[in-house]
C-alpha atoms as a PDB file:
ATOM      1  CA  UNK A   1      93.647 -99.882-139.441  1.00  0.00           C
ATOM      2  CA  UNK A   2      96.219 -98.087-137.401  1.00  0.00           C
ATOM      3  CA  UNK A   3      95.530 -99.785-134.492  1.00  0.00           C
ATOM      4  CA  UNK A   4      95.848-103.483-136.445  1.00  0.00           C
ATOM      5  CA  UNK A   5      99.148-102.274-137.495  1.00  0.00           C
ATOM      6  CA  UNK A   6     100.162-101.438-134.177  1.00  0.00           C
ATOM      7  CA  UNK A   7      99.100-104.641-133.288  1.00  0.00           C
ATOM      8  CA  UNK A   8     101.238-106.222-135.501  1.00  0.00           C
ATOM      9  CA  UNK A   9     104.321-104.322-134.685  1.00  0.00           C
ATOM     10  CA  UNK A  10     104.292-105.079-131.087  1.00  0.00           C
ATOM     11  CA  UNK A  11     103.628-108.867-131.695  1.00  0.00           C
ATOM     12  CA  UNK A  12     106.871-108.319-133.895  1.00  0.00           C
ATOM     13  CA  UNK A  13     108.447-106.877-131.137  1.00  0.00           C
ATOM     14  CA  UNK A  14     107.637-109.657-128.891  1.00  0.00           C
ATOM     15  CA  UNK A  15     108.138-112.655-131.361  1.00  0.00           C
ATOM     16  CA  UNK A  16     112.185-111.111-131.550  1.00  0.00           C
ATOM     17  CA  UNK A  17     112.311-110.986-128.538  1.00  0.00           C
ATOM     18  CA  UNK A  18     111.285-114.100-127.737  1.00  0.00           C
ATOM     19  CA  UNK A  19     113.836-115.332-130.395  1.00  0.00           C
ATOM     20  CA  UNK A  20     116.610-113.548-128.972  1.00  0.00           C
ATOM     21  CA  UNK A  21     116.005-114.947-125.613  1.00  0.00           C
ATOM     22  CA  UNK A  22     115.794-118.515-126.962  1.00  0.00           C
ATOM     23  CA  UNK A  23     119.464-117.980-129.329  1.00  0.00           C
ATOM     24  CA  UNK A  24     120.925-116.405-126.328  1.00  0.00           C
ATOM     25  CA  UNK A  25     123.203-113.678-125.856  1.00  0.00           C
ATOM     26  CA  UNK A  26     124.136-111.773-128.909  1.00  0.00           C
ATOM     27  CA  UNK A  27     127.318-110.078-127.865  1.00  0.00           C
ATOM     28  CA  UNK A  28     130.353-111.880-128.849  1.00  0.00           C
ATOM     29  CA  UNK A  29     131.959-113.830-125.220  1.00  0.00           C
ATOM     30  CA  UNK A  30     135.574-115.018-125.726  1.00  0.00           C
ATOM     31  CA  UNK A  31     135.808-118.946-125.445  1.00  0.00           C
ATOM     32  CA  UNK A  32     138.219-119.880-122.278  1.00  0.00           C
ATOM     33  CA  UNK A  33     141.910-121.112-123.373  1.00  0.00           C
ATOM     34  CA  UNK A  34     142.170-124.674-123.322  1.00  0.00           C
ATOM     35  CA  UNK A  35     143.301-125.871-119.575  1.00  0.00           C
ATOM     36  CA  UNK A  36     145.805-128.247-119.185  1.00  0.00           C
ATOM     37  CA  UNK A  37     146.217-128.279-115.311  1.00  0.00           C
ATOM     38  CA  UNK A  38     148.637-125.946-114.827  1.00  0.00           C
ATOM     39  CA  UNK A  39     147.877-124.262-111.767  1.00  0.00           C
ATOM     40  CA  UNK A  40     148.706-120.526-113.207  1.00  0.00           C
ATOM     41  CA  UNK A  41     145.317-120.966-115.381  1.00  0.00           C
ATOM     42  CA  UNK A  42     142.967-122.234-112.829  1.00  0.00           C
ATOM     43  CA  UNK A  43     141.674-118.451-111.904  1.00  0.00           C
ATOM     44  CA  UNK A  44     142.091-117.560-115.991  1.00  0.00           C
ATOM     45  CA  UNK A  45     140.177-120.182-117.289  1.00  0.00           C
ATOM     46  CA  UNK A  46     137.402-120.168-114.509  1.00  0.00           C
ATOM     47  CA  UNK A  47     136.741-116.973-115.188  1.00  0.00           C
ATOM     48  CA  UNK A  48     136.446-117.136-118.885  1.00  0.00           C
ATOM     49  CA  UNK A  49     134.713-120.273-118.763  1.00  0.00           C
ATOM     50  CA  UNK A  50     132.130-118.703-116.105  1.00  0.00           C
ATOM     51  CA  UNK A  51     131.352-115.427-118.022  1.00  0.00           C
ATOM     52  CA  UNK A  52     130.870-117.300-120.959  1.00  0.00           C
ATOM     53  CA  UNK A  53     127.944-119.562-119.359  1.00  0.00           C
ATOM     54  CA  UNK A  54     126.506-116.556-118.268  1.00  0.00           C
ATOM     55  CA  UNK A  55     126.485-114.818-120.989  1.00  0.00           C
ATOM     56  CA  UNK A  56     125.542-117.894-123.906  1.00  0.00           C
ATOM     57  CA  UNK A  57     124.714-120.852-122.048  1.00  0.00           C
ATOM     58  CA  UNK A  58     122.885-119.666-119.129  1.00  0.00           C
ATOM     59  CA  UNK A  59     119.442-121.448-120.156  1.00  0.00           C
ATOM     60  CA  UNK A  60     121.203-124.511-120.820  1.00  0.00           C
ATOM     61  CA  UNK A  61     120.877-127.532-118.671  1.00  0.00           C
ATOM     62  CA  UNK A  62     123.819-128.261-116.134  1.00  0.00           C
ATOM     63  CA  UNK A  63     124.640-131.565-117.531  1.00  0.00           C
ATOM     64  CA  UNK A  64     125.317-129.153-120.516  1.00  0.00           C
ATOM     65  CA  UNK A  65     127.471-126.828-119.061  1.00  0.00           C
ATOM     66  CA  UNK A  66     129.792-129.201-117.211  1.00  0.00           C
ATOM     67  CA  UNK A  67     130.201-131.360-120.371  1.00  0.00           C
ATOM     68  CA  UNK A  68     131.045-128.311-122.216  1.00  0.00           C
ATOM     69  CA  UNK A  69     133.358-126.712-119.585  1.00  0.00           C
ATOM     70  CA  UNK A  70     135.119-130.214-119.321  1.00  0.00           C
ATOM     71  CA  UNK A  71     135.569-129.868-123.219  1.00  0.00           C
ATOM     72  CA  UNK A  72     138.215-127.604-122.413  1.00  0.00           C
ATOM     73  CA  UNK A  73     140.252-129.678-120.140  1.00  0.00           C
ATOM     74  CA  UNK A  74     142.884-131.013-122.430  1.00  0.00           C
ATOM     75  CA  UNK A  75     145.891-132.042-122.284  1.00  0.00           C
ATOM     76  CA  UNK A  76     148.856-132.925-119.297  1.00  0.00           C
ATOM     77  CA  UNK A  77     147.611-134.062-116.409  1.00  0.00           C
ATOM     78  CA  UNK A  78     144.078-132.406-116.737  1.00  0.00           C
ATOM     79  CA  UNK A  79     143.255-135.071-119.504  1.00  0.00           C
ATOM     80  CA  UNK A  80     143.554-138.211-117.013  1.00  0.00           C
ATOM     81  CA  UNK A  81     141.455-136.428-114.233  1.00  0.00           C
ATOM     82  CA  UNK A  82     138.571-135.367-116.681  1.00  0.00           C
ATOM     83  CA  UNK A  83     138.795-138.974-117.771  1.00  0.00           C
ATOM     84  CA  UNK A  84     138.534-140.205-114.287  1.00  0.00           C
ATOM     85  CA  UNK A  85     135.865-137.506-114.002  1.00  0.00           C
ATOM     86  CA  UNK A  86     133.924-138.815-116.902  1.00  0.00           C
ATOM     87  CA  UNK A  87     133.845-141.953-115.582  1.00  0.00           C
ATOM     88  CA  UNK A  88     132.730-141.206-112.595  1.00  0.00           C
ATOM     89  CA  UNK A  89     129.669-139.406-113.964  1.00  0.00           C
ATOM     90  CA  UNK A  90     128.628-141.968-116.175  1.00  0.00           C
ATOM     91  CA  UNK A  91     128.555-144.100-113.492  1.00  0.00           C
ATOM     92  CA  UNK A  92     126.534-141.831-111.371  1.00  0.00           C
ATOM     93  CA  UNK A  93     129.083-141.774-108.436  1.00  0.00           C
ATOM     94  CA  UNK A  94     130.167-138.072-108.737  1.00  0.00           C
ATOM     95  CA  UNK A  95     129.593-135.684-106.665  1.00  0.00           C
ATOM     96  CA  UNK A  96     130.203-132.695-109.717  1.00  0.00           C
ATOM     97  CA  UNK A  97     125.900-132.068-110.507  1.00  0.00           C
ATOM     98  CA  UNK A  98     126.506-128.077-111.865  1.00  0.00           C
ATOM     99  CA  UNK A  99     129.197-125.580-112.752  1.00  0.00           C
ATOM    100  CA  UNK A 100     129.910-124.502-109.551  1.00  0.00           C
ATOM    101  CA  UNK A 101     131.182-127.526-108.364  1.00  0.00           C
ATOM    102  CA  UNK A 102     132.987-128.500-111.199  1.00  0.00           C
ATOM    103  CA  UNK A 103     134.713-125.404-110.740  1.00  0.00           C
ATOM    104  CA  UNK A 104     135.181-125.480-106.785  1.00  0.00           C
ATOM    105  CA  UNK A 105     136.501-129.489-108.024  1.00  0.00           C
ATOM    106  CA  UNK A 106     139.096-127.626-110.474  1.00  0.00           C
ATOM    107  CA  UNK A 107     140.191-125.509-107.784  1.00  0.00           C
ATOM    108  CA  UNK A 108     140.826-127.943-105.101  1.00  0.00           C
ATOM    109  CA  UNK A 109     142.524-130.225-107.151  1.00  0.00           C
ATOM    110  CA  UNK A 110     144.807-127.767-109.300  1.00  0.00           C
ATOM    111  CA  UNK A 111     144.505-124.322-108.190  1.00  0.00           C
ATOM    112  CA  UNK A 112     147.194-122.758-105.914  1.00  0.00           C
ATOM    113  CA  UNK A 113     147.650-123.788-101.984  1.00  0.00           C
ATOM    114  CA  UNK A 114     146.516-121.046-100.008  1.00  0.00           C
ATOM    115  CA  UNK A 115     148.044-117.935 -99.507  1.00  0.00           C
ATOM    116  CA  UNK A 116     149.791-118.142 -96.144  1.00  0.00           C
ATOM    117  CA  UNK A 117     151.060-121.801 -96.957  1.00  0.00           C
ATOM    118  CA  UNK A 118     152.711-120.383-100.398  1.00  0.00           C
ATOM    119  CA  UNK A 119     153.996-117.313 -98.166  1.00  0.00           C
ATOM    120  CA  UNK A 120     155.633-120.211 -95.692  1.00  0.00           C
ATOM    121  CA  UNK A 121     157.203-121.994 -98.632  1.00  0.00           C
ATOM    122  CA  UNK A 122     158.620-118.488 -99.637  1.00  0.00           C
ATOM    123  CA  UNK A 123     160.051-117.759 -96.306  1.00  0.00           C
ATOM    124  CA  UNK A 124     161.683-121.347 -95.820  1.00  0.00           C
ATOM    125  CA  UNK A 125     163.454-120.590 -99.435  1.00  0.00           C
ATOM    126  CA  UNK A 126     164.495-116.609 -99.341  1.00  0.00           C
ATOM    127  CA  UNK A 127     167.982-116.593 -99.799  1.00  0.00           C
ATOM    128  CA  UNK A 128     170.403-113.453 -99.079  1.00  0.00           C
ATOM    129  CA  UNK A 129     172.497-114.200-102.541  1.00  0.00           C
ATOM    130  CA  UNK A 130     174.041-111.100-104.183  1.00  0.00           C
ATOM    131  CA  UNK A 131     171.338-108.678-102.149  1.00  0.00           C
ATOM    132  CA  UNK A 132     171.910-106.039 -99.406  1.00  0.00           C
ATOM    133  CA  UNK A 133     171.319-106.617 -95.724  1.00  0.00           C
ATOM    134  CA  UNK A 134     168.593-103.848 -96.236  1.00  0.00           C
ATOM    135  CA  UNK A 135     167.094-105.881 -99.305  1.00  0.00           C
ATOM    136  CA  UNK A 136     167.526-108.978 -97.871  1.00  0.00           C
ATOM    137  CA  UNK A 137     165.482-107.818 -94.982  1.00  0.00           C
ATOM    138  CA  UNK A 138     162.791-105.877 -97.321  1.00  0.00           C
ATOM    139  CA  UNK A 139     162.215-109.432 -99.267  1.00  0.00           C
ATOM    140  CA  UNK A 140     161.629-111.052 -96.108  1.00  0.00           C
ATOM    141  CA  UNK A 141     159.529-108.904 -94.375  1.00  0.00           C
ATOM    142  CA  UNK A 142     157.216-108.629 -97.580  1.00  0.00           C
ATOM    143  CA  UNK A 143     157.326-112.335 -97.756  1.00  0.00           C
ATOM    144  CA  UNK A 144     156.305-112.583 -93.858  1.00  0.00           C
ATOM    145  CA  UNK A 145     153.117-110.695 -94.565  1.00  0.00           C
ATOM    146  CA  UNK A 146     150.341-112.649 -94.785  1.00  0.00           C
ATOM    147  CA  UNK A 147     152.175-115.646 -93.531  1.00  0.00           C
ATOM    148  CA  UNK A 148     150.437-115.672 -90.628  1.00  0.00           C
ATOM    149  CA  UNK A 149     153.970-115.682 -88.866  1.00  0.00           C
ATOM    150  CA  UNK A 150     153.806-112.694 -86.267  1.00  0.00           C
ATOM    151  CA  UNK A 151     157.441-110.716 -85.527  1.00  0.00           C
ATOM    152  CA  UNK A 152     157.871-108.414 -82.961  1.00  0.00           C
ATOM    153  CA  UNK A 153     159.456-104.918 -83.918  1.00  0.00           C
END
């Protein structure tokens, strides 16, 4: 008898298991904001939107995901190009077949130029105004760095 009951509890044990695996994730995953192209919430909602695939939706089929990712792409700009997008995949002639590249797709088309092109915008802007000489020259050499423009000392 004891060994039909410890039967039963491990089949119990497996069965919830099994159900658990099946619901997904139990621990409560923040949805992503809703992104409206801006480039200051590329990185933000990336992030957000790839923990919480990982964490709830990580059985479901890509198709899945990318519809539900592009769920959140509202608004502005972002609304045309996930229209265009949409289109595009009902048609079959994207190239956008998992997460990944929808995401690499968000970043190339509104995430932030690179680095050293954003530092070579800075230094073709920095302005002197009200500052010191010594300021003027701290701003600019902080703005050289990682410019990929070399100075000499």
């Amino acid at each position: 008898m004891e060994q039909l009951l410890t039967m039963i509890t491990t089949l119990q044990q497996q069965v919830n298991t099994m159900l658990l695996q099946q619901q997904g994730s139990k621990v409560e995953v923040a949805r992503p904001q809703v992104f409206s192209g801006r480039m200051e919430e590329v990185s933000t909602f990336i992030n957000a939107a790839h923990l919480y695939i990982r964490m709830k939706m990580a059985k479901e089929a890509a198709a899945t995901q990318v519809a539900w990712v592009l769920s959140y792409v509202q608004g502005g700009v972002a609304e045309a190009w996930k229209d265009n997008l949409l289109d595009k995949l009902a048609k079959g002639e994207s190239e956008v077949e998992s997460t990944e590249q929808l995401f690499t797709k968000i970043r190339d088309d509104f995430g932030e130029t690179s680095e050293e092109e954003r530092k070579i915008e800075q230094l073709r802007t920095v302005e002197q105004g009200g500052r010191t000489c010594n300021e003027y020259v701290q701003e600019f050499k902080k703005v050289t760095r990682g410019s990929g423009v070399v100075t000499k000392p």
